[in-house]
PDB file of N, CA and C in Angstrom:
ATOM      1  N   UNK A   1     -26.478  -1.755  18.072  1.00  0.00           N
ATOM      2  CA  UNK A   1     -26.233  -1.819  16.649  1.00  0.00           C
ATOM      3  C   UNK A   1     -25.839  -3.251  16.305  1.00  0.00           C
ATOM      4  N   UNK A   2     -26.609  -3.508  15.250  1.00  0.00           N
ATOM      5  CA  UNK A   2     -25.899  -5.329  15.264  1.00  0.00           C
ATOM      6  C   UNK A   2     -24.389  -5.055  14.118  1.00  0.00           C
ATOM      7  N   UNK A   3     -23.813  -6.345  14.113  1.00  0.00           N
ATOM      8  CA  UNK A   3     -23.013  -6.447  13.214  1.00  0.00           C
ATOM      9  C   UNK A   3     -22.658  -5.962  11.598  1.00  0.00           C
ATOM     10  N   UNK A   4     -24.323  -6.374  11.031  1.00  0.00           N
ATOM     11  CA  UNK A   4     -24.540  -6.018  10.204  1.00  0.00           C
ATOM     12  C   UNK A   4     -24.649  -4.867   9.735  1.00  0.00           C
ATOM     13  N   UNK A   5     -25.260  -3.969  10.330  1.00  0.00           N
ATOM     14  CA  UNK A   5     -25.657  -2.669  10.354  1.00  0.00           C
ATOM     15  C   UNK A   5     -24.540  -1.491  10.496  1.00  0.00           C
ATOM     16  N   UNK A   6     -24.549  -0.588   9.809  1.00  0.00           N
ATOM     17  CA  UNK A   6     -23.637  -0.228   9.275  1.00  0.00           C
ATOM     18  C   UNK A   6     -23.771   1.839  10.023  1.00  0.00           C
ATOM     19  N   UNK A   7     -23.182   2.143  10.953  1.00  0.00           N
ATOM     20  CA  UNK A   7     -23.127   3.685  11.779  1.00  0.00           C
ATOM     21  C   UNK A   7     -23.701   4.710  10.389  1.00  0.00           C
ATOM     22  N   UNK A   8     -24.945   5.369  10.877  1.00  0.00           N
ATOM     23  CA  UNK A   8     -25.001   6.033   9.935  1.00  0.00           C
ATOM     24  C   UNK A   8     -24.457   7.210   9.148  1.00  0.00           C
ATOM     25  N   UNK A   9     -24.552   7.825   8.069  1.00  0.00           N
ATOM     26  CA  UNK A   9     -23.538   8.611   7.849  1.00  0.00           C
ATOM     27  C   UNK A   9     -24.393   9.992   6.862  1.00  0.00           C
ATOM     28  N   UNK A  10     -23.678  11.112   7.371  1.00  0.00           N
ATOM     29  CA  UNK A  10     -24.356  12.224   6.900  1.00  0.00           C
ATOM     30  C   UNK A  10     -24.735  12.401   5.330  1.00  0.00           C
ATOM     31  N   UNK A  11     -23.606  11.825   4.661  1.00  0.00           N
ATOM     32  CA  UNK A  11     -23.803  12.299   2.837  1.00  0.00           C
ATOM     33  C   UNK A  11     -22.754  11.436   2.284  1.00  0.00           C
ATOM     34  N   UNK A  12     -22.922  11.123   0.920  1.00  0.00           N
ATOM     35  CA  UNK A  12     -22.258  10.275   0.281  1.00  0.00           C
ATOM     36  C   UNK A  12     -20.688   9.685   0.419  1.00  0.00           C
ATOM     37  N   UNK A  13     -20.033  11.430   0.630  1.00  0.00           N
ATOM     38  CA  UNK A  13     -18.587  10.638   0.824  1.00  0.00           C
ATOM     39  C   UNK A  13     -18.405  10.357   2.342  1.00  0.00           C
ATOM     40  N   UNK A  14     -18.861  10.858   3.245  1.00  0.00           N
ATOM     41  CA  UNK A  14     -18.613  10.169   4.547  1.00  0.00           C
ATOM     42  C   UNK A  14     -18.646   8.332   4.341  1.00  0.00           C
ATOM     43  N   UNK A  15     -19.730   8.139   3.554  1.00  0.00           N
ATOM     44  CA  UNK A  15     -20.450   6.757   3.428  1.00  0.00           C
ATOM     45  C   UNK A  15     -19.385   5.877   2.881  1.00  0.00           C
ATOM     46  N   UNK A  16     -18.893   6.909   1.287  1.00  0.00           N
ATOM     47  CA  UNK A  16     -17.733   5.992   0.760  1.00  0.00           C
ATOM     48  C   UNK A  16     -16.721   5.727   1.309  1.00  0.00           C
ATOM     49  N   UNK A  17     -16.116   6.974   1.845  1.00  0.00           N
ATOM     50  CA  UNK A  17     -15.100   6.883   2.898  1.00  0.00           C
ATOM     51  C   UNK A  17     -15.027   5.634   4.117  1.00  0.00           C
ATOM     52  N   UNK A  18     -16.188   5.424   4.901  1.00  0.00           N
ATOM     53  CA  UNK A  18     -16.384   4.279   5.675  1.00  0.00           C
ATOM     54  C   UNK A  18     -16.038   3.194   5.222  1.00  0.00           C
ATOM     55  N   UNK A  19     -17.099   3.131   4.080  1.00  0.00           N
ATOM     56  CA  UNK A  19     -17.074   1.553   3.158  1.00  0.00           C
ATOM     57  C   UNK A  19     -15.535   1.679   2.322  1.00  0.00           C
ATOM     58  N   UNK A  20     -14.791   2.368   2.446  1.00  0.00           N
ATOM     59  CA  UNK A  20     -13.396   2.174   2.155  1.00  0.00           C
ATOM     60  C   UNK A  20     -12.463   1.357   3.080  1.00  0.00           C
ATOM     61  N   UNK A  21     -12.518   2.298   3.846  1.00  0.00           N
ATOM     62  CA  UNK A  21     -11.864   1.868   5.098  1.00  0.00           C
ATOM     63  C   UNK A  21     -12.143   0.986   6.352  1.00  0.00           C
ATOM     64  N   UNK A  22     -13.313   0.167   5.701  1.00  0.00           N
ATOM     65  CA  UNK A  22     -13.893  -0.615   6.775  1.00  0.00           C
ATOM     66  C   UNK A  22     -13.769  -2.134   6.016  1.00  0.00           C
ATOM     67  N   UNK A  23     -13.280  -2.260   4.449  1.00  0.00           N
ATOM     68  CA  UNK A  23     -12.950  -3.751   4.674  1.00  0.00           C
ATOM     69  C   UNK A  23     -12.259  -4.540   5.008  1.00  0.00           C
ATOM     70  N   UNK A  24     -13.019  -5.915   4.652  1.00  0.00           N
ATOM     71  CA  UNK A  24     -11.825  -6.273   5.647  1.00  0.00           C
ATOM     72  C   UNK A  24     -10.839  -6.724   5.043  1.00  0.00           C
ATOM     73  N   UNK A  25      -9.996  -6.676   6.271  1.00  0.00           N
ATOM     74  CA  UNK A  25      -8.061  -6.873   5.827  1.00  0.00           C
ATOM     75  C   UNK A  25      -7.525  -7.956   4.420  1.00  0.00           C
ATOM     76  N   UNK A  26      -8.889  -9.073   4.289  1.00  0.00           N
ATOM     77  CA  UNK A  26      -8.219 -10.249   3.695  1.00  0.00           C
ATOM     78  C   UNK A  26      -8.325  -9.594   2.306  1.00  0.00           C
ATOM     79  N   UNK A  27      -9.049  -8.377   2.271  1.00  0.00           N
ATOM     80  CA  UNK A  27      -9.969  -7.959   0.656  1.00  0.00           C
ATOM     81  C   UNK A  27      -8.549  -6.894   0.392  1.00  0.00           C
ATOM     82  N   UNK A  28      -7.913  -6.069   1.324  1.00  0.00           N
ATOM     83  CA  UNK A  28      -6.964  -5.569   1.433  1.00  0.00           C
ATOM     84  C   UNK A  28      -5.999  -5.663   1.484  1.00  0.00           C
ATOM     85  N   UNK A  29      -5.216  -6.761   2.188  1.00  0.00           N
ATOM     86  CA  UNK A  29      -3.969  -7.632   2.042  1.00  0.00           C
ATOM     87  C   UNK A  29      -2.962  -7.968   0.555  1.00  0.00           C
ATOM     88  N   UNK A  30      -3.705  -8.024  -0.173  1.00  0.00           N
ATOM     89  CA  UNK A  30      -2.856  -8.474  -1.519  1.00  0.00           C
ATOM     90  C   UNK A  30      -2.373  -6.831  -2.306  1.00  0.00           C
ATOM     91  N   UNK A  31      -2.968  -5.813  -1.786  1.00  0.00           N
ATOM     92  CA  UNK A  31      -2.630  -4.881  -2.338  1.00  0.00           C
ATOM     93  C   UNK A  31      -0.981  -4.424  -1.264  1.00  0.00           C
ATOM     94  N   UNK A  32      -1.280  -4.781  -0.064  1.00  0.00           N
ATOM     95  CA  UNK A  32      -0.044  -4.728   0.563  1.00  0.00           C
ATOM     96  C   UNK A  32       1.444  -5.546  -0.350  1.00  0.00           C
ATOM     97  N   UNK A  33       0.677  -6.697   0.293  1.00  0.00           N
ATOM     98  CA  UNK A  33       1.503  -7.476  -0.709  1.00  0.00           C
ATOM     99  C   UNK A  33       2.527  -7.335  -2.058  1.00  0.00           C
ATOM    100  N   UNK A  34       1.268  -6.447  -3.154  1.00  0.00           N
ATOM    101  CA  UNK A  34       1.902  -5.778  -4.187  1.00  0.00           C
ATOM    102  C   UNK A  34       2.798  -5.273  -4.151  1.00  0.00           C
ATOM    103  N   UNK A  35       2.616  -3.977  -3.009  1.00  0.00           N
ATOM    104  CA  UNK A  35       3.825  -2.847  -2.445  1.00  0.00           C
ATOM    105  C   UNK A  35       5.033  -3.268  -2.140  1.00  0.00           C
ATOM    106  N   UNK A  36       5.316  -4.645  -1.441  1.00  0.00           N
ATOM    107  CA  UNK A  36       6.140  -5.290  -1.242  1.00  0.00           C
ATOM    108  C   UNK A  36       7.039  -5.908  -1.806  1.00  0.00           C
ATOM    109  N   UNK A  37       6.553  -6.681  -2.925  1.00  0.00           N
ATOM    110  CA  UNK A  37       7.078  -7.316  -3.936  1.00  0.00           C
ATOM    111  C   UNK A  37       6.980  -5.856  -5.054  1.00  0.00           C
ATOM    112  N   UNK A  38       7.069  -4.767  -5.479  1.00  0.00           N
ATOM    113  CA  UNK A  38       7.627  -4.121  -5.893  1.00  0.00           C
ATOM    114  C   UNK A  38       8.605  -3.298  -5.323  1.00  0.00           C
ATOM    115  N   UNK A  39       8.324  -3.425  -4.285  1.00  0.00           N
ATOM    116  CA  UNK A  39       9.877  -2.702  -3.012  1.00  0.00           C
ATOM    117  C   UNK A  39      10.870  -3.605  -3.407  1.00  0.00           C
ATOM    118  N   UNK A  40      11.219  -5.371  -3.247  1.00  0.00           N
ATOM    119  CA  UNK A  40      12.009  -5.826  -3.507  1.00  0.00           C
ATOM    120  C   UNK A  40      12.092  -6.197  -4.776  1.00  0.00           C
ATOM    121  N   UNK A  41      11.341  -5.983  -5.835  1.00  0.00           N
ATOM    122  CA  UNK A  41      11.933  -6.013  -7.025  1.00  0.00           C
ATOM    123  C   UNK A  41      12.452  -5.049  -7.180  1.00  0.00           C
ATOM    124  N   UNK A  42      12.429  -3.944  -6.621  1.00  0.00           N
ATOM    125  CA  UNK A  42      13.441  -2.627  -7.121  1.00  0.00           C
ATOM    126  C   UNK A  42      14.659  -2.517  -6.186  1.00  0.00           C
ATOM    127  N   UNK A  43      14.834  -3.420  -5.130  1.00  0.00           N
ATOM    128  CA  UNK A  43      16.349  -3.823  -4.613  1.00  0.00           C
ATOM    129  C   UNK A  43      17.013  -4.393  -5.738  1.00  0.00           C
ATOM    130  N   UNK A  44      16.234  -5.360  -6.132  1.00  0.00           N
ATOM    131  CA  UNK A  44      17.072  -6.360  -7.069  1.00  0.00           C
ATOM    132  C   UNK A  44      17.596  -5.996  -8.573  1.00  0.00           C
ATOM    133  N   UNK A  45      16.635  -4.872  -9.083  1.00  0.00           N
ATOM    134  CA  UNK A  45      17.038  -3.968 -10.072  1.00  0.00           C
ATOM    135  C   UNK A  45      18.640  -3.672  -9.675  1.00  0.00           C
ATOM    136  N   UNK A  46      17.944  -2.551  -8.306  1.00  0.00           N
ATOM    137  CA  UNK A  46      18.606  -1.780  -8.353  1.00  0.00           C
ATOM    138  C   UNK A  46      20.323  -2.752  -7.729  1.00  0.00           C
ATOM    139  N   UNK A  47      20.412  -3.614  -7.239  1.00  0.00           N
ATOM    140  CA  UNK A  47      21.671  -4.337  -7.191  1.00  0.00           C
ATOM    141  C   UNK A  47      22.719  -4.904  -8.081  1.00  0.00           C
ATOM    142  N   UNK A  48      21.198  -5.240  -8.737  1.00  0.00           N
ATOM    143  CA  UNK A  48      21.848  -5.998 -10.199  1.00  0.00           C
ATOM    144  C   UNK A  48      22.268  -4.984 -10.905  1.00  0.00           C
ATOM    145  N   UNK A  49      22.076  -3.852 -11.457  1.00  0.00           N
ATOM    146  CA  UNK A  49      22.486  -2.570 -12.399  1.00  0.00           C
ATOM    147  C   UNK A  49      24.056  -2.332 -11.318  1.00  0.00           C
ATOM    148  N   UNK A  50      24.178  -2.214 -10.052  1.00  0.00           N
ATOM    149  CA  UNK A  50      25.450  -1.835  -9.704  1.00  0.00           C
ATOM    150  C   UNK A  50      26.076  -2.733  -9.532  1.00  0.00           C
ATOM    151  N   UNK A  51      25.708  -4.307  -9.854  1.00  0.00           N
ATOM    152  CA  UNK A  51      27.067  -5.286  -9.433  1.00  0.00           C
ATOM    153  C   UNK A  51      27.171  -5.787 -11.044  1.00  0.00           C
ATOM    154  N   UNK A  52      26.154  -5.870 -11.727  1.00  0.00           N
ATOM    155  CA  UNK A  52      26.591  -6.265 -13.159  1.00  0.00           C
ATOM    156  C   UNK A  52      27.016  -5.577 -14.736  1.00  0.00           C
ATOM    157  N   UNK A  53      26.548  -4.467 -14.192  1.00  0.00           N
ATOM    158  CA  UNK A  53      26.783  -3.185 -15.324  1.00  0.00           C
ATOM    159  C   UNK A  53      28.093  -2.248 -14.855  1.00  0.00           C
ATOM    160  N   UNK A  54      28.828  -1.820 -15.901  1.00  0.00           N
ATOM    161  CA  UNK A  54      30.120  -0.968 -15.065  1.00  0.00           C
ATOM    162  C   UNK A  54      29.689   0.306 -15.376  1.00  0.00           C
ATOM    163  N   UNK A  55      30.134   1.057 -14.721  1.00  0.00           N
ATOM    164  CA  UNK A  55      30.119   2.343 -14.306  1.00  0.00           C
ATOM    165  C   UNK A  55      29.490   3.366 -15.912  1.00  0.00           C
ATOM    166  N   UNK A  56      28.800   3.715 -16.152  1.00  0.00           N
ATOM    167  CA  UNK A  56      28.263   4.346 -17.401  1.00  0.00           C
ATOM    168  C   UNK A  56      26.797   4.907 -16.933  1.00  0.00           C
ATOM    169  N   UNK A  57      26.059   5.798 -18.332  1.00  0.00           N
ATOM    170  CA  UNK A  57      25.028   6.331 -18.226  1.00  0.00           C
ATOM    171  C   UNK A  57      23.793   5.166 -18.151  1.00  0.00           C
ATOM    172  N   UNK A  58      24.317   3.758 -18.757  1.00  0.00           N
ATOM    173  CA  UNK A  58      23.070   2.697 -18.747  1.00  0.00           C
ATOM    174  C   UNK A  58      23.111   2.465 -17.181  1.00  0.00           C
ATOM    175  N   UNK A  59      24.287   2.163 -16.471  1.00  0.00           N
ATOM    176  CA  UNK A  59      24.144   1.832 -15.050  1.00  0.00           C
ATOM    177  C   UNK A  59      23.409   2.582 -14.377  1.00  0.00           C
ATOM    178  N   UNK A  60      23.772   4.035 -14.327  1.00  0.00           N
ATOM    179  CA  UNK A  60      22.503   5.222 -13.380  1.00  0.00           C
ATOM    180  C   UNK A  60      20.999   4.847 -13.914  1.00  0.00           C
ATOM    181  N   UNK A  61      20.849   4.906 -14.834  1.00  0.00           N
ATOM    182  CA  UNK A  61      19.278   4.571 -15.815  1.00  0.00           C
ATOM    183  C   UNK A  61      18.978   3.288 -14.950  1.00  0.00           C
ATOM    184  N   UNK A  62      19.314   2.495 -14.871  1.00  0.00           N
ATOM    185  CA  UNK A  62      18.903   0.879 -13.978  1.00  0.00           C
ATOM    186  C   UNK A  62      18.715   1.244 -12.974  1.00  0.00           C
ATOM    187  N   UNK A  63      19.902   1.969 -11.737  1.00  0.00           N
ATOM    188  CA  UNK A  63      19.967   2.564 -10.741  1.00  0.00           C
ATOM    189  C   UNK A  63      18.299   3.531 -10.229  1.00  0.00           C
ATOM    190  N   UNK A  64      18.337   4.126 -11.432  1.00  0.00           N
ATOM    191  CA  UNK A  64      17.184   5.187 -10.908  1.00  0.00           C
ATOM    192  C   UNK A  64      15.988   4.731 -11.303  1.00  0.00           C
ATOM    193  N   UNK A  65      15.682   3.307 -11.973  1.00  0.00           N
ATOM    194  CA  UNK A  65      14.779   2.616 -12.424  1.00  0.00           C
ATOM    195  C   UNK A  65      14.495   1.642 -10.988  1.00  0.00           C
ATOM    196  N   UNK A  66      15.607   1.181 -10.693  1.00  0.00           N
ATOM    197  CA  UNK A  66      15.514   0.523  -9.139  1.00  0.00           C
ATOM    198  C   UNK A  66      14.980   1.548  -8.305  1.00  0.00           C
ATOM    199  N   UNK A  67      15.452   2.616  -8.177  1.00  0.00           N
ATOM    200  CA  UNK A  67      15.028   3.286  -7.202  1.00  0.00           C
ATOM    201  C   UNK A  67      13.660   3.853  -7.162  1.00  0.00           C
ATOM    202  N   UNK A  68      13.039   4.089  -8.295  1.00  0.00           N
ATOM    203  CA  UNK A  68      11.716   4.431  -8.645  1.00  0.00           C
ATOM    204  C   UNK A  68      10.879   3.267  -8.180  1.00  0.00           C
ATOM    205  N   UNK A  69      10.755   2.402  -8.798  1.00  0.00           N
ATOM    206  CA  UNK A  69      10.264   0.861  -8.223  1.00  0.00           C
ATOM    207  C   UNK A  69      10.565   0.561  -6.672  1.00  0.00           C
ATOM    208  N   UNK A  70      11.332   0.615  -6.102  1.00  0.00           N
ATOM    209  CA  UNK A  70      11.385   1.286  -4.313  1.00  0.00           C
ATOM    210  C   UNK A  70      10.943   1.928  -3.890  1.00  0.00           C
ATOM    211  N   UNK A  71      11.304   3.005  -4.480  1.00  0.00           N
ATOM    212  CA  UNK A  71      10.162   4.326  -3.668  1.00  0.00           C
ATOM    213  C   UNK A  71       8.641   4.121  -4.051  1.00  0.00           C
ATOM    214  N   UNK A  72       8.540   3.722  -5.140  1.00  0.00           N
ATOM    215  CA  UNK A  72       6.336   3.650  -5.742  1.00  0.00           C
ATOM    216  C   UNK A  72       6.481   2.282  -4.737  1.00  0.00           C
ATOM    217  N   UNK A  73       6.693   0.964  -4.442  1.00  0.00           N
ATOM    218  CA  UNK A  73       6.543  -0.285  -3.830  1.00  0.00           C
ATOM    219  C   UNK A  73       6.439   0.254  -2.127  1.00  0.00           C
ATOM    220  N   UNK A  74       7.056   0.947  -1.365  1.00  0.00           N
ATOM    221  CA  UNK A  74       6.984   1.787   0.152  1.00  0.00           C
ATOM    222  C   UNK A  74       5.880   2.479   0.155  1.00  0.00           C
ATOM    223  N   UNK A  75       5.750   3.048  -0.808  1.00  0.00           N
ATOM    224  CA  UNK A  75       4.704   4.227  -0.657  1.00  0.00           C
ATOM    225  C   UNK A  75       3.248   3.464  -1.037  1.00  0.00           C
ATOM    226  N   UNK A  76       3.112   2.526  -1.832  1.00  0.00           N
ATOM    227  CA  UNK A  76       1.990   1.598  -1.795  1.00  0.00           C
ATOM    228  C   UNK A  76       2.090   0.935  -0.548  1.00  0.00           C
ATOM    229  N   UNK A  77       2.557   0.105   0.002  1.00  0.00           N
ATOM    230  CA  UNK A  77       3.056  -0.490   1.126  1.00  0.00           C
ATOM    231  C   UNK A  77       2.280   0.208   1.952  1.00  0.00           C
ATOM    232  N   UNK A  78       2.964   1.445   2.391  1.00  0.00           N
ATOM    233  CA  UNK A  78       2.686   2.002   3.353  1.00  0.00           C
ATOM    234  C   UNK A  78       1.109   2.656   3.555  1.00  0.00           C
ATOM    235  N   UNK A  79       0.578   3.054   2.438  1.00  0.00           N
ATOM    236  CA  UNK A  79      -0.493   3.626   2.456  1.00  0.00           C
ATOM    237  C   UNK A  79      -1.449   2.542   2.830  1.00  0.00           C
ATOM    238  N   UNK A  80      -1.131   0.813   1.916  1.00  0.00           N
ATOM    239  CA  UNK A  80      -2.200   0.623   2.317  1.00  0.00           C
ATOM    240  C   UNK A  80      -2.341  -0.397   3.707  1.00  0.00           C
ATOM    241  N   UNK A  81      -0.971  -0.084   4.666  1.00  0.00           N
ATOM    242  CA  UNK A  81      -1.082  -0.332   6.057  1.00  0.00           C
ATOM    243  C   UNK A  81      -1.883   0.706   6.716  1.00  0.00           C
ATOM    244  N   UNK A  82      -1.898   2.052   6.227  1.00  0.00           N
ATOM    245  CA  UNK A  82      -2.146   3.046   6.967  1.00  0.00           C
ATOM    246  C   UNK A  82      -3.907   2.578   6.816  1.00  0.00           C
ATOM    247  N   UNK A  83      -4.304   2.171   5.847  1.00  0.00           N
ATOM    248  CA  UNK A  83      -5.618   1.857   5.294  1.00  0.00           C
ATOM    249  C   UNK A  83      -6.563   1.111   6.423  1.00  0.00           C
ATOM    250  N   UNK A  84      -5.463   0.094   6.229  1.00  0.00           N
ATOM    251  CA  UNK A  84      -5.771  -1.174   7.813  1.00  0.00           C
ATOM    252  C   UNK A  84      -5.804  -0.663   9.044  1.00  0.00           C
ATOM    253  N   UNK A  85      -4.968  -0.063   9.075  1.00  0.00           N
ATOM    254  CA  UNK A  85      -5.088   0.658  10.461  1.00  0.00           C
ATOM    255  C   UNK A  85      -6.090   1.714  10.889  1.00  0.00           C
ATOM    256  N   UNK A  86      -6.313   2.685   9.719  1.00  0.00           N
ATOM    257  CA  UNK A  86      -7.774   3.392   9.835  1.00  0.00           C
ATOM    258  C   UNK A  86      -9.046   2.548  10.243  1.00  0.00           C
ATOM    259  N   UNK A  87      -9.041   1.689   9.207  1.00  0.00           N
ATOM    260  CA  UNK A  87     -10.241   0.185   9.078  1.00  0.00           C
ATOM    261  C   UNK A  87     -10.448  -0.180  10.465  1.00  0.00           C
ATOM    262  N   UNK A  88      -9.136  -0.576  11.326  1.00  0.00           N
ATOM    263  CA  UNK A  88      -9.306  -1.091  12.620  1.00  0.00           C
ATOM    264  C   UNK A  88      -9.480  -0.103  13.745  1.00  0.00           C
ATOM    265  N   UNK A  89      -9.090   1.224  13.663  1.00  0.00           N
ATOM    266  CA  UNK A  89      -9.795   2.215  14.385  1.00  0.00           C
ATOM    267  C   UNK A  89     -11.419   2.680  14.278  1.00  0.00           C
ATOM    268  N   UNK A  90     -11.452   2.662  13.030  1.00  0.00           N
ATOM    269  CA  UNK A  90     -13.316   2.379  12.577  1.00  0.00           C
ATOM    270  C   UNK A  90     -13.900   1.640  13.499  1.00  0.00           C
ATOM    271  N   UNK A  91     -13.773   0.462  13.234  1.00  0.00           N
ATOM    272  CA  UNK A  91     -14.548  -0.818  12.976  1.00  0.00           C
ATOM    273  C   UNK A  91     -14.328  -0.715  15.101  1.00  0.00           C
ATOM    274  N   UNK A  92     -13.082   0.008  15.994  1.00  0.00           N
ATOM    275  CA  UNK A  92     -13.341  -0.400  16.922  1.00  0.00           C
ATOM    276  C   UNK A  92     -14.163   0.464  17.633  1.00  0.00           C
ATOM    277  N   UNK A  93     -14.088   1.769  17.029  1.00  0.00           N
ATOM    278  CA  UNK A  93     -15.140   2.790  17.475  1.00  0.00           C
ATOM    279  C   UNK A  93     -16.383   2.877  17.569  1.00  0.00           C
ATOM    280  N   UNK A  94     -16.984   2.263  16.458  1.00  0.00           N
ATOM    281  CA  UNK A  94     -17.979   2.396  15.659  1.00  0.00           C
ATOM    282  C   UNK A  94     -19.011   0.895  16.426  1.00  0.00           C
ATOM    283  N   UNK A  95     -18.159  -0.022  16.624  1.00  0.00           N
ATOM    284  CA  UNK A  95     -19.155  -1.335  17.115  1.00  0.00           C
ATOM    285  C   UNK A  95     -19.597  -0.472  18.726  1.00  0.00           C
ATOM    286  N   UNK A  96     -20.612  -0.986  18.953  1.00  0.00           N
ATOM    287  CA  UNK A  96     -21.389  -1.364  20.668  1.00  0.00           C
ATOM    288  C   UNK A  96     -20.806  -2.338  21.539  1.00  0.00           C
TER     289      UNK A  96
END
């Protein structure tokens, strides 16, 4: 199979599925990235609401605004490591 050439595939979503998970990392990387820098912007929310706001219903609201922005920033993060890592189980199976 050369490089180019691409393992064939039974029906459409097998196909999309491949061509998902088979690019490459550099086309994928900035979406990591994203995940990241919304993980630590929602530390910094969430720090700033408990070291600069006193104790009230606006402080929890910041609090759980930080924490939302943490949890969506991990869970992007993470998925699209899991992405890369599919990609590189592909791509090592699949070559000759």
């Amino acid at each position: 199979m050369d490089s180019d050439e691409k393992p064939k595939v039974k029906n459409k979503w097998s196909k999309r599925l491949y061509e998902h998970y088979t690019l490459p990392p550099e086309d994928i990387f900035p979406q990591f990235k994203l995940g990241a820098v919304i993980f630590f912007m929602g530390l910094v929310v969430m720090y700033a609401g408990n070291q600069l706001l006193d104790p009230s219903l606006a402080q929890e609201i910041v609090t759980l605004i930080g924490l939302l922005l943490i949890g969506g920033g991990f869970i992007l993060a993470l998925m699209t490591q899991i992405r890369m890592l599919i990609g590189r189980i592909l791509r090592f199976f699949c070559e000759d």
